[in-house]
C-alpha atoms as a PDB file:
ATOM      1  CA  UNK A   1      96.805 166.434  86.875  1.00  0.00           C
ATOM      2  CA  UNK A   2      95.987 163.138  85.168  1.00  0.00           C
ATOM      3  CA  UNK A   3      92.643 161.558  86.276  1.00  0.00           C
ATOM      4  CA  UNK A   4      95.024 158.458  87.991  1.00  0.00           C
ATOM      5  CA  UNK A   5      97.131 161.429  89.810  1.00  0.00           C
ATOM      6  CA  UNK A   6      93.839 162.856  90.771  1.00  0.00           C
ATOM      7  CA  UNK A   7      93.083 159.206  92.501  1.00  0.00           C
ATOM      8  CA  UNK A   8      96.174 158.403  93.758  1.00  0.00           C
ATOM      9  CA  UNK A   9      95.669 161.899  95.324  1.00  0.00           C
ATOM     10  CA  UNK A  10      92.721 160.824  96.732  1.00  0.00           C
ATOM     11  CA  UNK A  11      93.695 157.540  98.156  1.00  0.00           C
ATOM     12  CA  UNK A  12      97.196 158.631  99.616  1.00  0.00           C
ATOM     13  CA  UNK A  13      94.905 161.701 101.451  1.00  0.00           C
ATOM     14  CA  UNK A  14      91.829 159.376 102.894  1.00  0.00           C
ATOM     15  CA  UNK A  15      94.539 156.887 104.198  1.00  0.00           C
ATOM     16  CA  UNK A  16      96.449 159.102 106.521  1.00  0.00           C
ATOM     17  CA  UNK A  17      92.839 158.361 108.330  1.00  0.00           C
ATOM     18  CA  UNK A  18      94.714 154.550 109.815  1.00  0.00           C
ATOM     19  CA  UNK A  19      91.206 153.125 110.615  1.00  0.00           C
ATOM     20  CA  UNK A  20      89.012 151.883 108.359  1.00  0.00           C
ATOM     21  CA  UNK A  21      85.608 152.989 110.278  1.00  0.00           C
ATOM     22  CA  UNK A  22      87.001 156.578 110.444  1.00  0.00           C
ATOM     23  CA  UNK A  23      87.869 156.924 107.499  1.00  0.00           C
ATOM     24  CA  UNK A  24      84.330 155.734 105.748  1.00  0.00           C
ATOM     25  CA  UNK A  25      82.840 158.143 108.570  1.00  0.00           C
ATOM     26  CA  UNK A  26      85.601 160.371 107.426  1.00  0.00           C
ATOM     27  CA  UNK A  27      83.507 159.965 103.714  1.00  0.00           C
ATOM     28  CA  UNK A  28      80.255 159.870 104.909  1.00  0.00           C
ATOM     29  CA  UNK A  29      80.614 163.023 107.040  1.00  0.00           C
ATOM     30  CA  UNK A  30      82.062 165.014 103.951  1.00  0.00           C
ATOM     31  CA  UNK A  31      79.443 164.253 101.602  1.00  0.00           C
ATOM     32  CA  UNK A  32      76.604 165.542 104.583  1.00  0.00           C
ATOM     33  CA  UNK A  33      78.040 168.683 103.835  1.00  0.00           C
ATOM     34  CA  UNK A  34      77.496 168.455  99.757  1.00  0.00           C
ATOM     35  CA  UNK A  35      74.271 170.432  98.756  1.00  0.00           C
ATOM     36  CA  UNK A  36      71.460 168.108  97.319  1.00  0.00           C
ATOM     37  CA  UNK A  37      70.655 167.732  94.390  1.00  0.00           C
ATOM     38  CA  UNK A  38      67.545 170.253  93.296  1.00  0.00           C
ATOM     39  CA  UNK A  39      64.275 168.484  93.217  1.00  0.00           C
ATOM     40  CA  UNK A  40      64.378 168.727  88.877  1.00  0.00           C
ATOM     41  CA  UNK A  41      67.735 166.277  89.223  1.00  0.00           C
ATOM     42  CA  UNK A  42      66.032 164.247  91.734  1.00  0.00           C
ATOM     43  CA  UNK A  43      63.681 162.175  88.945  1.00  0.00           C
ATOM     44  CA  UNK A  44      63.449 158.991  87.807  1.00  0.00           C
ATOM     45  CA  UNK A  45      65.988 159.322  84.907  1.00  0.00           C
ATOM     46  CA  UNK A  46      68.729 160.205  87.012  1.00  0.00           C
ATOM     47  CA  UNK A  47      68.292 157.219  89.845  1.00  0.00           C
ATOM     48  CA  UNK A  48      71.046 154.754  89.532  1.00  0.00           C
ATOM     49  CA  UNK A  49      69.487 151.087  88.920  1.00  0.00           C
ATOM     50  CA  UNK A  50      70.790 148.459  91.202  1.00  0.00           C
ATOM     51  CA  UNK A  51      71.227 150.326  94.693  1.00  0.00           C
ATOM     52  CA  UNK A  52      69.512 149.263  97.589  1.00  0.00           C
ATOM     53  CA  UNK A  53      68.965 153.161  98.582  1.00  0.00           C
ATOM     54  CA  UNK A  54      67.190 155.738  96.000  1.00  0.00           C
ATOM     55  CA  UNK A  55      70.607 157.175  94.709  1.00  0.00           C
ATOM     56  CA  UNK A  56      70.682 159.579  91.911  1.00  0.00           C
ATOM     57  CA  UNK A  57      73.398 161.191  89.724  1.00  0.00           C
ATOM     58  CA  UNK A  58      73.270 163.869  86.864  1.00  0.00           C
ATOM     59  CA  UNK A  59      75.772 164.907  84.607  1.00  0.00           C
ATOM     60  CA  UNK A  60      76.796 167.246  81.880  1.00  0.00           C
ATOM     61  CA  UNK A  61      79.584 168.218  79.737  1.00  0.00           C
ATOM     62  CA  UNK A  62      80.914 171.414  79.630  1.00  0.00           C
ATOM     63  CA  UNK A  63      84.367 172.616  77.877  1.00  0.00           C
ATOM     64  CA  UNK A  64      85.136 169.243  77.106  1.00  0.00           C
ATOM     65  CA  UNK A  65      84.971 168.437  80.988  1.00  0.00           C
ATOM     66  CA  UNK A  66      82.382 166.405  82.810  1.00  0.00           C
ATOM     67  CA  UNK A  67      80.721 167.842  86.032  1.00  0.00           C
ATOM     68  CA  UNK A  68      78.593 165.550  88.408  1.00  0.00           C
ATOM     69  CA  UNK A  69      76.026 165.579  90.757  1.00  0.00           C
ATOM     70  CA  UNK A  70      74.947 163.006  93.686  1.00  0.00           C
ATOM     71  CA  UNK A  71      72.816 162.369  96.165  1.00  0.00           C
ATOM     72  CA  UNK A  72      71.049 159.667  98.107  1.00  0.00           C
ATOM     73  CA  UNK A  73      68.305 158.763 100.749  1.00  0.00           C
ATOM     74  CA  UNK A  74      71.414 156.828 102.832  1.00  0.00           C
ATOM     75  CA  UNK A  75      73.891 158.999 104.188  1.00  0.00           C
ATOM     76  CA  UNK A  76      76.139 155.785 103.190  1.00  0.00           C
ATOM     77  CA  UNK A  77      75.292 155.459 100.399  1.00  0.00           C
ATOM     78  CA  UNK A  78      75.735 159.334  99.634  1.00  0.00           C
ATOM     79  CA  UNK A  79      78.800 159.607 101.056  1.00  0.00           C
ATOM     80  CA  UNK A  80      80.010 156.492  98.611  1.00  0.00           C
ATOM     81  CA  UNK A  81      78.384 158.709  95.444  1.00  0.00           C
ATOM     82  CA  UNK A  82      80.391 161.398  96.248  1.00  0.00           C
ATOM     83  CA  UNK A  83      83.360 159.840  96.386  1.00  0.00           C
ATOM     84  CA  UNK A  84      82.915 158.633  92.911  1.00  0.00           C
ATOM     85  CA  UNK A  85      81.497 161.767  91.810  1.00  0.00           C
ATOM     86  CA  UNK A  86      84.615 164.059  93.397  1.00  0.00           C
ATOM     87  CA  UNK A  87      87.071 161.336  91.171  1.00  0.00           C
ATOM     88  CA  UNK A  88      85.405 161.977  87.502  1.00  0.00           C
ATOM     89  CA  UNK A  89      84.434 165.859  88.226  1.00  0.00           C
ATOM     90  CA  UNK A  90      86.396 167.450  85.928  1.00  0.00           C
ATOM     91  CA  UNK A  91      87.572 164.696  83.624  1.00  0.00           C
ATOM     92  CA  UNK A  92      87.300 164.147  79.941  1.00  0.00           C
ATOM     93  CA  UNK A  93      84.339 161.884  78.908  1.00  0.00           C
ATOM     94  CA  UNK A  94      87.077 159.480  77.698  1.00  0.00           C
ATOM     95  CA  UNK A  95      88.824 158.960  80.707  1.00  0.00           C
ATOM     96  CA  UNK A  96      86.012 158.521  82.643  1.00  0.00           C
ATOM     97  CA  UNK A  97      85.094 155.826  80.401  1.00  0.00           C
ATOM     98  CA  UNK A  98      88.309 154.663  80.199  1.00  0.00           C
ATOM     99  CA  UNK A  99      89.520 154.596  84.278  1.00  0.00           C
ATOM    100  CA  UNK A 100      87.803 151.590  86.390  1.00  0.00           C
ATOM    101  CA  UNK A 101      88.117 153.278  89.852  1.00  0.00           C
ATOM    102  CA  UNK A 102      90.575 152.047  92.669  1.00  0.00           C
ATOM    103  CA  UNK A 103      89.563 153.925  95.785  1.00  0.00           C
ATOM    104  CA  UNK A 104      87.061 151.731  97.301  1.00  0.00           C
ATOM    105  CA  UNK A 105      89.472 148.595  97.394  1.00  0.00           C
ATOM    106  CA  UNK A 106      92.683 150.406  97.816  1.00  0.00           C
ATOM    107  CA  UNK A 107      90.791 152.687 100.639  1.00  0.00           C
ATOM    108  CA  UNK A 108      89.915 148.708 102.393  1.00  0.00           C
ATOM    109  CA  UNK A 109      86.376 150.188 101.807  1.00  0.00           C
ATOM    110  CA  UNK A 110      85.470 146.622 100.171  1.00  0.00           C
ATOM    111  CA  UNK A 111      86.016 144.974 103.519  1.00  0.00           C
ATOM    112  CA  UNK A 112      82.972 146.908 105.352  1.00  0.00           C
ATOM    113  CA  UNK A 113      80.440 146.977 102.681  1.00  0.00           C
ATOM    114  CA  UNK A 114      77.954 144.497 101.892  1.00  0.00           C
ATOM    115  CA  UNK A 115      77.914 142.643  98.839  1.00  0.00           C
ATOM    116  CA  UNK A 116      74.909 144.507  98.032  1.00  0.00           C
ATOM    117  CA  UNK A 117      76.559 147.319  98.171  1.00  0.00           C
ATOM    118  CA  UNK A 118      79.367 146.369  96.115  1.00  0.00           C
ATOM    119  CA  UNK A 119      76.986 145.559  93.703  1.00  0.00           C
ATOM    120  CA  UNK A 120      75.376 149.098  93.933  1.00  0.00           C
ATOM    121  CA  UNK A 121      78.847 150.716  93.342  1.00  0.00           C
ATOM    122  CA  UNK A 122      79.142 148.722  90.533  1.00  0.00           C
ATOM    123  CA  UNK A 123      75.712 150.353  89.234  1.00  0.00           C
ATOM    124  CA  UNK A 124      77.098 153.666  89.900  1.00  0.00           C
ATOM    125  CA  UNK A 125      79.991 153.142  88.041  1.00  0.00           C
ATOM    126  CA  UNK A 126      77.769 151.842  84.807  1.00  0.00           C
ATOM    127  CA  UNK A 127      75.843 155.319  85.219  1.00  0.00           C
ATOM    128  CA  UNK A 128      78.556 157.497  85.414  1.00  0.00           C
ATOM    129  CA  UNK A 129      80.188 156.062  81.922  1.00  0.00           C
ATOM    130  CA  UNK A 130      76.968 156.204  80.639  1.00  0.00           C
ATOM    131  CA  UNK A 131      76.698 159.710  81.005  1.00  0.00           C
ATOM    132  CA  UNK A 132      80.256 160.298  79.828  1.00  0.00           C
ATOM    133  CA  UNK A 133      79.262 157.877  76.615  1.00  0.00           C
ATOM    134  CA  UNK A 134      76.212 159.718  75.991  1.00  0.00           C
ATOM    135  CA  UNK A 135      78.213 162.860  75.953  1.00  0.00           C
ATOM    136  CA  UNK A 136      80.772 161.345  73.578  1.00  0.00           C
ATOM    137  CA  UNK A 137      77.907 160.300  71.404  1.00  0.00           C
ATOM    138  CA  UNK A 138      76.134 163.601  71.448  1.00  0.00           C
ATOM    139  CA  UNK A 139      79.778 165.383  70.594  1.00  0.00           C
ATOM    140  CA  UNK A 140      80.851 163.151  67.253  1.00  0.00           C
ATOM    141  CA  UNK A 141      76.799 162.884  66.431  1.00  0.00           C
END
């Protein structure tokens, strides 16, 4: 499955949920049930710049596939991080460089956050193609 299957996937599944609130509840509720992040993940390196909330996300690379990690002091917020983080587990680093994410417009998602929080989303999306550049650089370096 392509990484725009695997989104489409995601959207057509979180939208049989008709309401909006639900369905970020829906989101929110999921990610409660995530493990944290250890306490060596949980450092300044890994905190995404930009978000109102401490909000952190690791990464590696592993058979050519990326595998991420989230977590947050805002169950919001973590719920949001995981949503990102479920979409680019288990993609190439080039296609998670290469696909801007969908879900939180096409999910009406955009409509309840703040514009703060947009803007934090935005950060996380700038970390987690960091992370898949970094990789890319470490590969052809």
């Amino acid at each position: 499955m392509t990484l725009v299957e695997k989104q489409q996937r995601m959207i057509d599944d979180l939208l049989l949920i008709e309401d909006a609130q639900e369905r970020l509840a829906v989101i929110v509720d999921r990610a409660r049930r995530r493990p944290a992040l250890e306490g060596a993940e949980r450092v300044e390196a890994n905190l995404v710049p930009g978000c109102i909330s401490s909000a952190w996300i690791a990464g590696d690379v592993s058979d050519g596939l990326c595998h991420f990690r989230s977590d947050a002091d805002s169950p919001l917020v973590r719920g949001l991080l995981a949503l990102y983080v479920d979409l680019y587990t288990g993609a190439t680093p080039a296609e998670v460089i290469a696909l801007e994410p969908s879900l939180v417009e096409k999910l009406a998602l955009d409509r309840q956050l703040s514009p703060t929080r947009l803007h934090g989303l935005r950060s996380v999306r700038a970390r987690l193609r960091g992370l898949a550049t970094s990789h890319t650089a470490a590969e052809s370096g």
